[in-house]
N, C-alpha and C. Protein backbone atom coordinates (compact mmCIF):
# COMPACT_ATOMS: atom_id res chain seq x y z
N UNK A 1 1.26 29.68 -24.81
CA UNK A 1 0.78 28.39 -25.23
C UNK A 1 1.94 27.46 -25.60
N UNK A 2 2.92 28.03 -26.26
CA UNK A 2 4.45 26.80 -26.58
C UNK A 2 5.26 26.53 -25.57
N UNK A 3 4.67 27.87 -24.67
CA UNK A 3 5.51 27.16 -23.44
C UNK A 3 4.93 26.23 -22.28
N UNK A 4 3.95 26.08 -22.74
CA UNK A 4 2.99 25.00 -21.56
C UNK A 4 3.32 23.79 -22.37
N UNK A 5 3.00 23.36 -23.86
CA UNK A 5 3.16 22.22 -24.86
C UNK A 5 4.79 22.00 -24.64
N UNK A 6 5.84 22.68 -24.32
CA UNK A 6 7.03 22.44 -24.27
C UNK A 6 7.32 21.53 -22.85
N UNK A 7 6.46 22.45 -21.88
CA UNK A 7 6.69 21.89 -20.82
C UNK A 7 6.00 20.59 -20.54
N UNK A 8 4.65 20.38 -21.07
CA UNK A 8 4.33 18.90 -21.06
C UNK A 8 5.03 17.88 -21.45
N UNK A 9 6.34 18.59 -22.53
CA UNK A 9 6.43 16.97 -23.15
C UNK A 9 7.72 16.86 -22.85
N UNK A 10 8.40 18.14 -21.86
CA UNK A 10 9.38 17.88 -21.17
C UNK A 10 9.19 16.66 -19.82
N UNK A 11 8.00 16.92 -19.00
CA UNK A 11 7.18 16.15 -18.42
C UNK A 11 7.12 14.86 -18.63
N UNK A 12 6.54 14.51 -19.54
CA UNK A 12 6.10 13.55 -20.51
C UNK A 12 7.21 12.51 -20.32
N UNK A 13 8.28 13.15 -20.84
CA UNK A 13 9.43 12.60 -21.45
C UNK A 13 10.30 11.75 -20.23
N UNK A 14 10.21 13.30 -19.09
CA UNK A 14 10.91 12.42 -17.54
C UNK A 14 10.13 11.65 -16.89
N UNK A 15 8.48 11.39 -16.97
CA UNK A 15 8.48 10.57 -16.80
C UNK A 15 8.38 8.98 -17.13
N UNK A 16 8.77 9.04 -18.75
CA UNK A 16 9.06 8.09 -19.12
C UNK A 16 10.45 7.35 -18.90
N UNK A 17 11.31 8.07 -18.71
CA UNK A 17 12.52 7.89 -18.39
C UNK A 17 12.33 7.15 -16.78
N UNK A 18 11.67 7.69 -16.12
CA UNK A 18 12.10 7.56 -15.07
C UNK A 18 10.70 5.85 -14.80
N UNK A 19 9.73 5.49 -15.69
CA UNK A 19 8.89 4.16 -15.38
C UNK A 19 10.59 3.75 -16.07
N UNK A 20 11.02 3.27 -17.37
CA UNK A 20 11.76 2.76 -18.22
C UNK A 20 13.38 2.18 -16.69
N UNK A 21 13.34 3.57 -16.73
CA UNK A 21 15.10 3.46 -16.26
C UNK A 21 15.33 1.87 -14.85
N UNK A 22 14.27 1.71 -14.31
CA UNK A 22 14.64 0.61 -13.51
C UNK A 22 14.47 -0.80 -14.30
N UNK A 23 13.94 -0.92 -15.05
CA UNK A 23 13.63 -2.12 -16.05
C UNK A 23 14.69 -2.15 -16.54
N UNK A 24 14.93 -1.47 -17.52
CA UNK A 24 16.83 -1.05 -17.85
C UNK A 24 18.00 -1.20 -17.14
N UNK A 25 17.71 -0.82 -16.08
CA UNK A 25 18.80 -0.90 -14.97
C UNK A 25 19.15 -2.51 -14.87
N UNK A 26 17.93 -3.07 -14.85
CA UNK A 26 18.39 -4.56 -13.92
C UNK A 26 18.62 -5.56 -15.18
N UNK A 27 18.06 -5.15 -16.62
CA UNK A 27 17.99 -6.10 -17.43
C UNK A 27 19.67 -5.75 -18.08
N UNK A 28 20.49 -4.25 -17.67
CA UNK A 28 22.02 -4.20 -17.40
C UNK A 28 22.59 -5.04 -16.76
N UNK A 29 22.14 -4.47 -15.40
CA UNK A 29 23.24 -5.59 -14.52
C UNK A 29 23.16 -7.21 -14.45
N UNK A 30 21.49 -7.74 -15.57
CA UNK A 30 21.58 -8.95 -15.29
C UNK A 30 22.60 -9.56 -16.76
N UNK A 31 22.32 -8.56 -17.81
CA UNK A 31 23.44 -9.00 -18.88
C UNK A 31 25.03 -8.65 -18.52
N UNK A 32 25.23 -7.72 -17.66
CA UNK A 32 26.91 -8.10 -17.21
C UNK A 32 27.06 -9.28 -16.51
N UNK A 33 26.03 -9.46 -15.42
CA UNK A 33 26.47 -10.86 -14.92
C UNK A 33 26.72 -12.14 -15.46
N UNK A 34 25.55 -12.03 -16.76
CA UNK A 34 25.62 -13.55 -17.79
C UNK A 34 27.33 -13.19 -18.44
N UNK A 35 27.57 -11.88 -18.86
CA UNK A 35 29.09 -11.80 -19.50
C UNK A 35 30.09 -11.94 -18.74
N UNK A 36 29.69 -11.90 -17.53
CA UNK A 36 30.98 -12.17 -16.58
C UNK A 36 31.61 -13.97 -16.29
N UNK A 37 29.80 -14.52 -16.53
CA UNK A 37 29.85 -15.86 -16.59
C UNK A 37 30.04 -16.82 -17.67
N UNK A 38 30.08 -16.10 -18.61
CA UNK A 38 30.31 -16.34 -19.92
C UNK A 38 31.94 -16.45 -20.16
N UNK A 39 32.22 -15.17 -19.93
CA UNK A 39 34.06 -15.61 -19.46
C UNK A 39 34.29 -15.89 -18.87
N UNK A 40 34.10 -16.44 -18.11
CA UNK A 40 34.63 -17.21 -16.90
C UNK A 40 34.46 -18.82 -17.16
N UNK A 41 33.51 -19.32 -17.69
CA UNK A 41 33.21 -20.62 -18.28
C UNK A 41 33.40 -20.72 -19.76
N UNK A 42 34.15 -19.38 -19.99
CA UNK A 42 33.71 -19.61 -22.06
C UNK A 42 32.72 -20.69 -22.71
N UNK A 43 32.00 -20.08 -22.57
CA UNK A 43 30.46 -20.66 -23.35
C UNK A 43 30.35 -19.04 -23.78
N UNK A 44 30.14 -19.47 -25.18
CA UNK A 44 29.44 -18.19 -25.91
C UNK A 44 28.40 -18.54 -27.07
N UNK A 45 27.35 -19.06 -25.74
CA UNK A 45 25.76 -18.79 -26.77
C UNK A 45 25.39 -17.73 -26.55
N UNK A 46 24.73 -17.24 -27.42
CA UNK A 46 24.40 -15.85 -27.69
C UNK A 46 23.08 -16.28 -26.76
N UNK A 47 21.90 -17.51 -27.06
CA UNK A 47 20.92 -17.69 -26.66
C UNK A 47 20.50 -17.32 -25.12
N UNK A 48 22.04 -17.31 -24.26
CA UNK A 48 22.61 -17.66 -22.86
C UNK A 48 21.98 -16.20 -22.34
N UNK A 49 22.08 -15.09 -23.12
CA UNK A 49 22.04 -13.89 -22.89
C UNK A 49 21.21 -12.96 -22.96
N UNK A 50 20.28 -13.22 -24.17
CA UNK A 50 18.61 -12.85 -24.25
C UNK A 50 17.75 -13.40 -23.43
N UNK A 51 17.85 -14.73 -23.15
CA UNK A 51 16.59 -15.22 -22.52
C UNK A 51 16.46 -15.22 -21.14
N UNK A 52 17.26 -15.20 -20.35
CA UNK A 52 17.29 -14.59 -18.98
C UNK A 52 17.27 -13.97 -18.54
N UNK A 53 17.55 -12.72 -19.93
CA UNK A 53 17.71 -10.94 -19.18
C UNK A 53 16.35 -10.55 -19.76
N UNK A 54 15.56 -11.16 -20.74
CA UNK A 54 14.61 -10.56 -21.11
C UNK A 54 12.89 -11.41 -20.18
N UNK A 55 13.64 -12.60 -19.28
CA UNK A 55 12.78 -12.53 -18.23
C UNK A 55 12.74 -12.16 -17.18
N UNK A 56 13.80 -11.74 -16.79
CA UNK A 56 14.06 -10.80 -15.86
C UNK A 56 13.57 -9.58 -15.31
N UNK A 57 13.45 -8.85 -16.70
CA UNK A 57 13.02 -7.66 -16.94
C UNK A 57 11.32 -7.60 -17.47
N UNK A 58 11.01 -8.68 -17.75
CA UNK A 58 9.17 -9.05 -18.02
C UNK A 58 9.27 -9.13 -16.59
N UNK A 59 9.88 -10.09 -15.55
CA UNK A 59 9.39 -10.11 -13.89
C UNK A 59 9.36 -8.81 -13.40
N UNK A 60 10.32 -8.14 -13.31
CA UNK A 60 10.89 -6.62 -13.02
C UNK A 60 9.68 -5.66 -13.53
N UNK A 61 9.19 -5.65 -14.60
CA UNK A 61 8.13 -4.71 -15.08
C UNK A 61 6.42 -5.02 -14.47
N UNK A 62 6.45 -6.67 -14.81
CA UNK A 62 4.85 -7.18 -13.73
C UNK A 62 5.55 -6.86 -12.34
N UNK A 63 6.46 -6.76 -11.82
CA UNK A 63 6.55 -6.28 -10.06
C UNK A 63 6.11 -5.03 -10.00
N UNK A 64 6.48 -3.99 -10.97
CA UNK A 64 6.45 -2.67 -10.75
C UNK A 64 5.75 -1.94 -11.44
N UNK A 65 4.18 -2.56 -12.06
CA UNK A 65 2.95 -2.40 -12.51
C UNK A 65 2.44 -1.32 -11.50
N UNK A 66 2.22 -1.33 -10.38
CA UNK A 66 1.61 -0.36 -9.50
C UNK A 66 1.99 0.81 -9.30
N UNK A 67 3.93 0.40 -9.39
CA UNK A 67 4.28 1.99 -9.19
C UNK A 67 4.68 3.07 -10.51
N UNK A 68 4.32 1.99 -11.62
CA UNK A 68 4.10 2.45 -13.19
C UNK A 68 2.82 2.96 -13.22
N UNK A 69 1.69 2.14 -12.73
CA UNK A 69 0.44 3.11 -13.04
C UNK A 69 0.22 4.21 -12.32
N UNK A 70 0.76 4.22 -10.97
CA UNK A 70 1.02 5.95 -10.31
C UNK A 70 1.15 6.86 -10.82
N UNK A 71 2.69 6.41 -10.98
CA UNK A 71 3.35 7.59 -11.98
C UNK A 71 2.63 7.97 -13.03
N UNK A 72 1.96 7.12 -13.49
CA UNK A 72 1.35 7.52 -15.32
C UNK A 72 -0.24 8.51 -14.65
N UNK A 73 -0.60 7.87 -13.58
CA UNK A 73 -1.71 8.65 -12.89
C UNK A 73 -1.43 10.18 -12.70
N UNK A 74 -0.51 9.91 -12.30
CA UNK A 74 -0.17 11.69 -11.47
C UNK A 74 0.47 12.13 -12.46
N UNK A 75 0.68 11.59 -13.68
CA UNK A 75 1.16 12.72 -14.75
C UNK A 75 0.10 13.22 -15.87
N UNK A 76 -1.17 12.08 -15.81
CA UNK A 76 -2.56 12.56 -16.13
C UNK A 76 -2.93 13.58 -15.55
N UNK A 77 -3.05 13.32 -13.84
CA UNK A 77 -3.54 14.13 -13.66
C UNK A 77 -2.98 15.60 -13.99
N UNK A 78 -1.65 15.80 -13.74
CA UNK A 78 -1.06 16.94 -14.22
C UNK A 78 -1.15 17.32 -15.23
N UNK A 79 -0.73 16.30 -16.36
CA UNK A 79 -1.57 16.94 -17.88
C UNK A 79 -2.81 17.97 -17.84
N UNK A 80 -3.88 16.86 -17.19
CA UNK A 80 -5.18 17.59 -17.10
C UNK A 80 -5.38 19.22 -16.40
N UNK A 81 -5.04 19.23 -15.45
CA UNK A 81 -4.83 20.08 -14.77
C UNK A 81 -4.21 21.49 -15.51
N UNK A 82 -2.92 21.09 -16.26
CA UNK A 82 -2.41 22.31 -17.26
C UNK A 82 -3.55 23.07 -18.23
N UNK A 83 -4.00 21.86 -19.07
CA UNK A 83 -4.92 22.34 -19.67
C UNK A 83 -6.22 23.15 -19.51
């Protein structure tokens, strides 16, 4: 039994990592790009840097609604299935 509860939330866990990690990914590479542009023009609003990467990553997450509810599907179903 601790080893099925271990393994779910090992489960659990990758696939949270793995909806998360592309949202993450791009709301990275879109804050190096604002810092790259930031030195390069020295402007340092802080404002410059939240608000573009954090719509970015709201667009990035409504794009990839479908292949978030998959994943969360087929790990129901697997839940279920263990039990």
């Amino acid at each position: 039994m601790d080893d099925r509860a271990l393994e779910m939330a090992t489960d659990m866990l990758i696939v949270m990592l793995k909806i998360a990690a592309p949202i993450l990914l791009v709301g990275m590479v879109v804050g190096l790009a604002i810092s790259i542009f930031q030195s390069v023009t020295s402007i340092q609003d802080q404002t410059l840097t939240f608000v573009p990467k954090i719509a970015v990553m709201v667009i990035v997450a409504a794009l990839l609604i479908p292949w978030i509810a998959q994943r969360l599907v087929d790990y129901a179903v697997q839940a279920f299935t263990m039990v």
